[in-house]
C-alpha atoms as a PDB file:
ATOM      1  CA  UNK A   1      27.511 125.605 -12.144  1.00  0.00           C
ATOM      2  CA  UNK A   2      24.034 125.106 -11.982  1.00  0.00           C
ATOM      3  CA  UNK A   3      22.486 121.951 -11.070  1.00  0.00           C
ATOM      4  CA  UNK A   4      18.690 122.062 -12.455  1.00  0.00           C
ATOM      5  CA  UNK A   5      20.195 121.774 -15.999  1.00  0.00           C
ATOM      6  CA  UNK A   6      20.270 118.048 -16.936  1.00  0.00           C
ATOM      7  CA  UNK A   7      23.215 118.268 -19.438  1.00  0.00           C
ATOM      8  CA  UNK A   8      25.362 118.550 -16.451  1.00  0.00           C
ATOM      9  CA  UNK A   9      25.421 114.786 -15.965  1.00  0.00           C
ATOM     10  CA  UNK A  10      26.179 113.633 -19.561  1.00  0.00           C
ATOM     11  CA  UNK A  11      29.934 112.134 -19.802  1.00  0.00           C
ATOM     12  CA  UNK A  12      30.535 113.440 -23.258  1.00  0.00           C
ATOM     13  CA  UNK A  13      32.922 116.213 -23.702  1.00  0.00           C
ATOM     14  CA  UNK A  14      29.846 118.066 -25.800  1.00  0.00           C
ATOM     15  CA  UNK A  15      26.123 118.906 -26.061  1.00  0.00           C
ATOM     16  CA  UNK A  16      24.153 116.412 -27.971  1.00  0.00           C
ATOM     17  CA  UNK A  17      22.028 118.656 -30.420  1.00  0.00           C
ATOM     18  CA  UNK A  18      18.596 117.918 -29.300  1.00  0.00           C
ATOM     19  CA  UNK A  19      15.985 117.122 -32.379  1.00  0.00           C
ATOM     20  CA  UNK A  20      13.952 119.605 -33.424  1.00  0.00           C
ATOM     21  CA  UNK A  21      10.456 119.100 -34.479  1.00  0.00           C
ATOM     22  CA  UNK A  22       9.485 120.596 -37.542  1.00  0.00           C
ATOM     23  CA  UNK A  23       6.229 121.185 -39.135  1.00  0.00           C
ATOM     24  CA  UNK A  24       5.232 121.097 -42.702  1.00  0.00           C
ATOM     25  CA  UNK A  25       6.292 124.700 -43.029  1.00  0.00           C
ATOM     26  CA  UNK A  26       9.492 124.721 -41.331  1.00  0.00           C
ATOM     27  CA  UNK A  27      11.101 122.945 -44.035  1.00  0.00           C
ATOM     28  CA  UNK A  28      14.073 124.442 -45.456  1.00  0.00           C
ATOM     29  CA  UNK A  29      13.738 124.915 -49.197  1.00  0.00           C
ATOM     30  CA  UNK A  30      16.187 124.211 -51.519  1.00  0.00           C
ATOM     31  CA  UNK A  31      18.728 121.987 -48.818  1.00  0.00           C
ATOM     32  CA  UNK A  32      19.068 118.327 -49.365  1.00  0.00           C
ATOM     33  CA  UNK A  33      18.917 116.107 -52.106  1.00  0.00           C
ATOM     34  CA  UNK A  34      17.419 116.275 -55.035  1.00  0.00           C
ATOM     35  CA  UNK A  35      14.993 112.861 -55.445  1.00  0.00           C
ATOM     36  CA  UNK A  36      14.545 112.390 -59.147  1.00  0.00           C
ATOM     37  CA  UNK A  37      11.877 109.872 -59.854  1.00  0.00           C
ATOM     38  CA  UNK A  38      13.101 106.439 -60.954  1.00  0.00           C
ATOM     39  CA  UNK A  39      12.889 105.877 -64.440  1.00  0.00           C
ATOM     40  CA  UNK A  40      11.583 102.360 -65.728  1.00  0.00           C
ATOM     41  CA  UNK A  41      13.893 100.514 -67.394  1.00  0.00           C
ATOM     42  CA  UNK A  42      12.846  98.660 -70.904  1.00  0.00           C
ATOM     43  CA  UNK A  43      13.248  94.717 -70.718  1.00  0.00           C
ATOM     44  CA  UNK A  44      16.388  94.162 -73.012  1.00  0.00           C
ATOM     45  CA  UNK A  45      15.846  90.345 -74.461  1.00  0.00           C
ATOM     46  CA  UNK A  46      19.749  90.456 -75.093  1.00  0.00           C
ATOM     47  CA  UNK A  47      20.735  91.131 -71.892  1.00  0.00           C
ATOM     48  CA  UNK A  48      22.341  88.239 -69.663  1.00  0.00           C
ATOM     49  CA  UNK A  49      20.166  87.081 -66.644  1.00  0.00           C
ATOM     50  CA  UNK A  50      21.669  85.831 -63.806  1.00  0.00           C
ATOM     51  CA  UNK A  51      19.972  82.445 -62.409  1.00  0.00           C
ATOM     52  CA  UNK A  52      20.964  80.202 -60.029  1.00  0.00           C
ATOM     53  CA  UNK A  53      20.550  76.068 -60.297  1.00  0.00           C
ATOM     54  CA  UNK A  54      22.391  72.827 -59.352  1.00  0.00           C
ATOM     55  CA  UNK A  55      24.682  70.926 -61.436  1.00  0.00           C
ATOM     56  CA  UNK A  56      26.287  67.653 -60.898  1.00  0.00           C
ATOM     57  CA  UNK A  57      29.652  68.041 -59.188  1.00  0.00           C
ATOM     58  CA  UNK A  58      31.329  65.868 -62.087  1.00  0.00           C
ATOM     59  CA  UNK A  59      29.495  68.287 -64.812  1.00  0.00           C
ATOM     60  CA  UNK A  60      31.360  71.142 -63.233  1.00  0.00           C
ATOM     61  CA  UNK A  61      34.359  69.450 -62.823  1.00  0.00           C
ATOM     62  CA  UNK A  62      34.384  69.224 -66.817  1.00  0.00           C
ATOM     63  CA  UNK A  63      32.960  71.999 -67.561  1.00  0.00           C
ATOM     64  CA  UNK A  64      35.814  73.811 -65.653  1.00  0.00           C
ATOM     65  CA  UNK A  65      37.815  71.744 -67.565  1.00  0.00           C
ATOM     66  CA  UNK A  66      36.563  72.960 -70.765  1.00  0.00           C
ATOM     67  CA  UNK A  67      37.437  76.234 -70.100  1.00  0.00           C
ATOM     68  CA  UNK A  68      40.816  75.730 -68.796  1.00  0.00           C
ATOM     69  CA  UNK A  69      41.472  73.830 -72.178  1.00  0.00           C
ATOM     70  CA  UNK A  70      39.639  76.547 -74.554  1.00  0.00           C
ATOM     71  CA  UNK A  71      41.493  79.436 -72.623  1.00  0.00           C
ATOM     72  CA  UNK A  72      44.994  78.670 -72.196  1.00  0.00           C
ATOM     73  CA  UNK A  73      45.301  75.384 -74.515  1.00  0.00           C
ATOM     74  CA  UNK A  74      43.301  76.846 -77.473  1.00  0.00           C
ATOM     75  CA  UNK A  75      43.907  80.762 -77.055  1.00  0.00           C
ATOM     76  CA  UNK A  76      40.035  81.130 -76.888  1.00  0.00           C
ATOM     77  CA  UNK A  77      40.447  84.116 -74.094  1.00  0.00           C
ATOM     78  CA  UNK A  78      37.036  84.776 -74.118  1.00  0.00           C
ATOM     79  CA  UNK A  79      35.819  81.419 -72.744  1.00  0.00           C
ATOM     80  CA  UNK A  80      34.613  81.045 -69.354  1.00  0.00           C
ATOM     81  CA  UNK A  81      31.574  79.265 -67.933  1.00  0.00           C
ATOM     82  CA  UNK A  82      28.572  81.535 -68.445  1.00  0.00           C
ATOM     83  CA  UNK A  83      29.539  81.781 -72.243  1.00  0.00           C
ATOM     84  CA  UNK A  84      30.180  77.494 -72.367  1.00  0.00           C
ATOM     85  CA  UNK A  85      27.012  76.776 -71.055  1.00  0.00           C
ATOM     86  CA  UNK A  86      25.201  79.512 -72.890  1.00  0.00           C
ATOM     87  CA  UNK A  87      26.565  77.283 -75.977  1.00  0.00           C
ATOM     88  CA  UNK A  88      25.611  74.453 -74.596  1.00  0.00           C
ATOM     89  CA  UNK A  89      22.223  75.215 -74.303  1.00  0.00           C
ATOM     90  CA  UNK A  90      21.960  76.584 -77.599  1.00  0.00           C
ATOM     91  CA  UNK A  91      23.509  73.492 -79.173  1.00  0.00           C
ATOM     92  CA  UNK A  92      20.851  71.304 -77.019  1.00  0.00           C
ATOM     93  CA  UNK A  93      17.673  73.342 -77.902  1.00  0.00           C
ATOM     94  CA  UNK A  94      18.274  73.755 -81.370  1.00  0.00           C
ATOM     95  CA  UNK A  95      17.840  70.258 -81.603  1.00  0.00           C
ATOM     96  CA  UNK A  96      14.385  70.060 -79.853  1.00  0.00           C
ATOM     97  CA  UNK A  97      13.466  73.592 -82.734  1.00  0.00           C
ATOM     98  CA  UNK A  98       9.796  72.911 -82.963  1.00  0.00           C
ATOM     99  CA  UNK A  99       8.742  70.625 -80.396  1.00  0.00           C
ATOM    100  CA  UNK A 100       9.218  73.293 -77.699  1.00  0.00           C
ATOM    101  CA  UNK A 101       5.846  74.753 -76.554  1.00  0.00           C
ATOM    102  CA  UNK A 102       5.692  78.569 -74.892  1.00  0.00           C
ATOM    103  CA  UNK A 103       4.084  78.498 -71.073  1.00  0.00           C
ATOM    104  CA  UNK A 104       1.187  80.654 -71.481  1.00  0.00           C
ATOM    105  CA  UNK A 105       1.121  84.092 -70.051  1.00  0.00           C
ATOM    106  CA  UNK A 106      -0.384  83.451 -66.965  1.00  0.00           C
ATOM    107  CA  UNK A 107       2.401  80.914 -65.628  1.00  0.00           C
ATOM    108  CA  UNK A 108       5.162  83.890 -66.852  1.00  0.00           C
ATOM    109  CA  UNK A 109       2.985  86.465 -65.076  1.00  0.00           C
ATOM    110  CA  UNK A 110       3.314  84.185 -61.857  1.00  0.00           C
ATOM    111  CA  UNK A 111       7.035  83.522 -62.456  1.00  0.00           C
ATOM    112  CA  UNK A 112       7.513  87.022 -62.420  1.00  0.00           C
ATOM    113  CA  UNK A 113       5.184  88.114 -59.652  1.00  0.00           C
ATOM    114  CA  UNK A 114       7.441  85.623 -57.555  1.00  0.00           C
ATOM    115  CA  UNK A 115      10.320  86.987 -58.538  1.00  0.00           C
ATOM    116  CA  UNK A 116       9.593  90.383 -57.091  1.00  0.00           C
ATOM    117  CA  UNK A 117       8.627  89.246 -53.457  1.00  0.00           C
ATOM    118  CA  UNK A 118      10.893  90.948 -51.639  1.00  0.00           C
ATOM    119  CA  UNK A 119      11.373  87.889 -49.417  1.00  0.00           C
ATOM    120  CA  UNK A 120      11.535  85.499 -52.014  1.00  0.00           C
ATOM    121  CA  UNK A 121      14.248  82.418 -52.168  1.00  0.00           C
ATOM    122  CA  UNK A 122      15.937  82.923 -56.021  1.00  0.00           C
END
């Protein structure tokens, strides 16, 4: 056994493969994975958004309420909270139809711009 080889004192029951640098041309072709570019998604309006915000613990008390009575009380087996509270706030905004001004573009082009820090607290 040879001693000038430093292999000789590794514990492991195998050689480690040693890294290999490769140039530009060294490359296989063909091997690995296909990387197909990501394709932009169009913003659905439809589409539920999820969003997080507080609510006062007695709110949510009867709002889980609500649903417990509209699922198993009324047979409405489609209720849960998301769909209650998207009522809700239909039912509450309908009533303000007209007095409600849009934020102007720069304050949604902010909004947004925060959202997509990749640090940012949502």
């Amino acid at each position: 056994m040879s001693e000038d080889n430093d292999d000789s004192k590794d514990l492991l029951p195998f050689k480690r493969p040693r890294k290999k640098n490769l140039d530009d041309d060294d490359i296989p072709l063909g091997k690995g994975k296909v990387v197909q570019p990501k394709k932009k998604e169009k913003k659905q309006v439809d589409v539920p958004k999820r969003h997080t915000f507080f609510v006062n613990p007695d709110l949510l008390e009867q709002l889980k309420d609500l649903v417990y009575t509209r699922k198993y009380t009324q047979g409405d087996i489609e209720a849960n909270q998301s769909t209650i509270i998207n009522e809700a706030l239909e039912k509450y905004l309908n009533e303000y139809k007209g007095e409600i001004k849009s934020r102007p573009q720069f304050i949604r082009d902010i909004e947004e711009k925060k959202s997509k820090r990749p640090n940012s607290k949502k």
